[in-house]
Protein backbone atom coordinates (compact mmCIF):
# COMPACT_ATOMS: atom_id res chain seq x y z
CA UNK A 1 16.18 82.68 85.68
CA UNK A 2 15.79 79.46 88.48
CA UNK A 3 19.25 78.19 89.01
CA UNK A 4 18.92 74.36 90.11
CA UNK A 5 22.25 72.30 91.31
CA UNK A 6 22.00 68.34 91.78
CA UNK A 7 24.70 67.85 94.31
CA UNK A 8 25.87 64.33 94.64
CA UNK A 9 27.49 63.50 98.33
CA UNK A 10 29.60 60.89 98.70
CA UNK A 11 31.03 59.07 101.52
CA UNK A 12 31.94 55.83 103.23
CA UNK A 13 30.37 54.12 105.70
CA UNK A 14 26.78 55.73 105.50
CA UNK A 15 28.18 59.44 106.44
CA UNK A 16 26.29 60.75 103.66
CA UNK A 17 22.70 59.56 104.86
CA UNK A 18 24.40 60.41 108.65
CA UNK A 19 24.88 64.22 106.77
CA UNK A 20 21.15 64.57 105.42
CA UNK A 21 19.91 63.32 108.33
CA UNK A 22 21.95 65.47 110.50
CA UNK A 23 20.90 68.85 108.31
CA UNK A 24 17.12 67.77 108.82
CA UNK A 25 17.22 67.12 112.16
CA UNK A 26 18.99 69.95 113.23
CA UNK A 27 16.54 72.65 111.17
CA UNK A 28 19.75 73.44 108.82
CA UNK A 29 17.50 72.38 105.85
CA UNK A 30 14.19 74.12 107.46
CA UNK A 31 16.40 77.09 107.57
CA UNK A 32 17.71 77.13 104.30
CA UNK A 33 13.66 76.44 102.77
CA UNK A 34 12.65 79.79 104.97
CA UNK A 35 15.61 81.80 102.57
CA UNK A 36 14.12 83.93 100.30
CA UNK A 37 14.71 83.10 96.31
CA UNK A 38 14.56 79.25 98.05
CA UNK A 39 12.42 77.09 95.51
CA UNK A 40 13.57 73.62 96.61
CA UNK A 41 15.58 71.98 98.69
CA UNK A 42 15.50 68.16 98.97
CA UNK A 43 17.39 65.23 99.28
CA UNK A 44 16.98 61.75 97.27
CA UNK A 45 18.87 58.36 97.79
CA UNK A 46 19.60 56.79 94.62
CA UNK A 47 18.80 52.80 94.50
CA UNK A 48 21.88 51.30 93.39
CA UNK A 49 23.96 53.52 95.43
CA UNK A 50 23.82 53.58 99.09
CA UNK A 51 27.45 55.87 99.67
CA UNK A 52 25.43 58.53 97.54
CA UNK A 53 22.87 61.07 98.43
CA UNK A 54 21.42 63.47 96.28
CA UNK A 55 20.43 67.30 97.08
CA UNK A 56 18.25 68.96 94.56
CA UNK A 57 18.80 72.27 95.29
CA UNK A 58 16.98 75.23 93.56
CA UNK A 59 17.05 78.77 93.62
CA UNK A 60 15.12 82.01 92.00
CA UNK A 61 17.90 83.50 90.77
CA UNK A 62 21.60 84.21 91.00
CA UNK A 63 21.39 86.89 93.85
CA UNK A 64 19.83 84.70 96.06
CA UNK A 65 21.83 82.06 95.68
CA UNK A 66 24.79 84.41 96.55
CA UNK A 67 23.35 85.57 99.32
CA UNK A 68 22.65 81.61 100.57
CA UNK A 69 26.56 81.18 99.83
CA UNK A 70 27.48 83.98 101.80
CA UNK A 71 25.27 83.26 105.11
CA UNK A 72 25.99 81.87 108.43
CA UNK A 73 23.85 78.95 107.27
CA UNK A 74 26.35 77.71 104.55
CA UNK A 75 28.87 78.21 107.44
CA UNK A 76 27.59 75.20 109.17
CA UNK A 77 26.92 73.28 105.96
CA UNK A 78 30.62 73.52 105.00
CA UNK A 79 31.33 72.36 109.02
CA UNK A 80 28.69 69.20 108.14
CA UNK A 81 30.46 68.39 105.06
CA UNK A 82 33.99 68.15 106.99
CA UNK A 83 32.79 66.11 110.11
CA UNK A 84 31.01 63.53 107.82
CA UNK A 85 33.88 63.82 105.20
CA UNK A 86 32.15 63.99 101.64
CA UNK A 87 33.29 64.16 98.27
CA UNK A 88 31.15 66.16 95.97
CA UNK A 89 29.68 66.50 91.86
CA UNK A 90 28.40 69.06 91.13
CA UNK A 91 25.78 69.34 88.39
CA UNK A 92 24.19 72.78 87.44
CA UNK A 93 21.06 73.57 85.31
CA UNK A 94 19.51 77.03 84.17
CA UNK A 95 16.04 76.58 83.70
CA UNK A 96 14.38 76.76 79.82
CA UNK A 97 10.84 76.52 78.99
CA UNK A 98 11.69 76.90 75.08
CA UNK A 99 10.25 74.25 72.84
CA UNK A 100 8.72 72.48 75.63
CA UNK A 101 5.59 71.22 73.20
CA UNK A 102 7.83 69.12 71.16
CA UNK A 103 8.49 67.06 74.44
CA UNK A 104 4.36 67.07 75.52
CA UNK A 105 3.59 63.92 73.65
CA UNK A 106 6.52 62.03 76.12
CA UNK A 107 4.81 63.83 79.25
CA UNK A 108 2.49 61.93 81.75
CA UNK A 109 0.44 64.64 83.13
């Protein structure tokens, strides 16, 4: 069962770019890839938003994703999130290949 979040950080003044570029730069994100039950980790700047990143963030399963929650690494996430001040939504998604044929004809591959 892949667990995927879409985490929307928002700030003022650019601090949510400033965050993302702050977890990339100082291996937080490299880090957090390495985890085991890590399938994705990845950060997108919508167009017509520039106080708004977003973190697609996927996971194998549940345990994993505890065990991310409850690591040193989400330790200094958390201290990020304070120093750059963000505001969060959080969107989560459970992963279902049922019926996916009926959407095939919509699909570019």
């Amino acid at each position: 069962m892949n667990i995927t979040f879409n985490i929307y950080y928002q700030s003022e003044n650019g601090n949510a770019k400033k965050f993302a570029e702050e977890m990339i730069s100082s291996g937080i994100v490299d880090e957090i890839r390495s985890k085991k039950g890590n399938l994705r980790y990845e950060y997108f700047i919508p167009l017509n938003d520039d106080s708004t990143i977003l973190l697609i963030d996927s996971w194998e399963n549940q345990e994993a994703l505890d065990a991310h929650h409850n690591s040193d690494t989400m330790k200094k996430i958390a201290e990020l999130r304070d120093k750059y001040n963000l505001h969060m939504i959080v969107e989560k998604y459970i992963k279902d290949d049922t019926n996916m044929e009926s959407n095939d004809k919509f699909i570019r591959k």
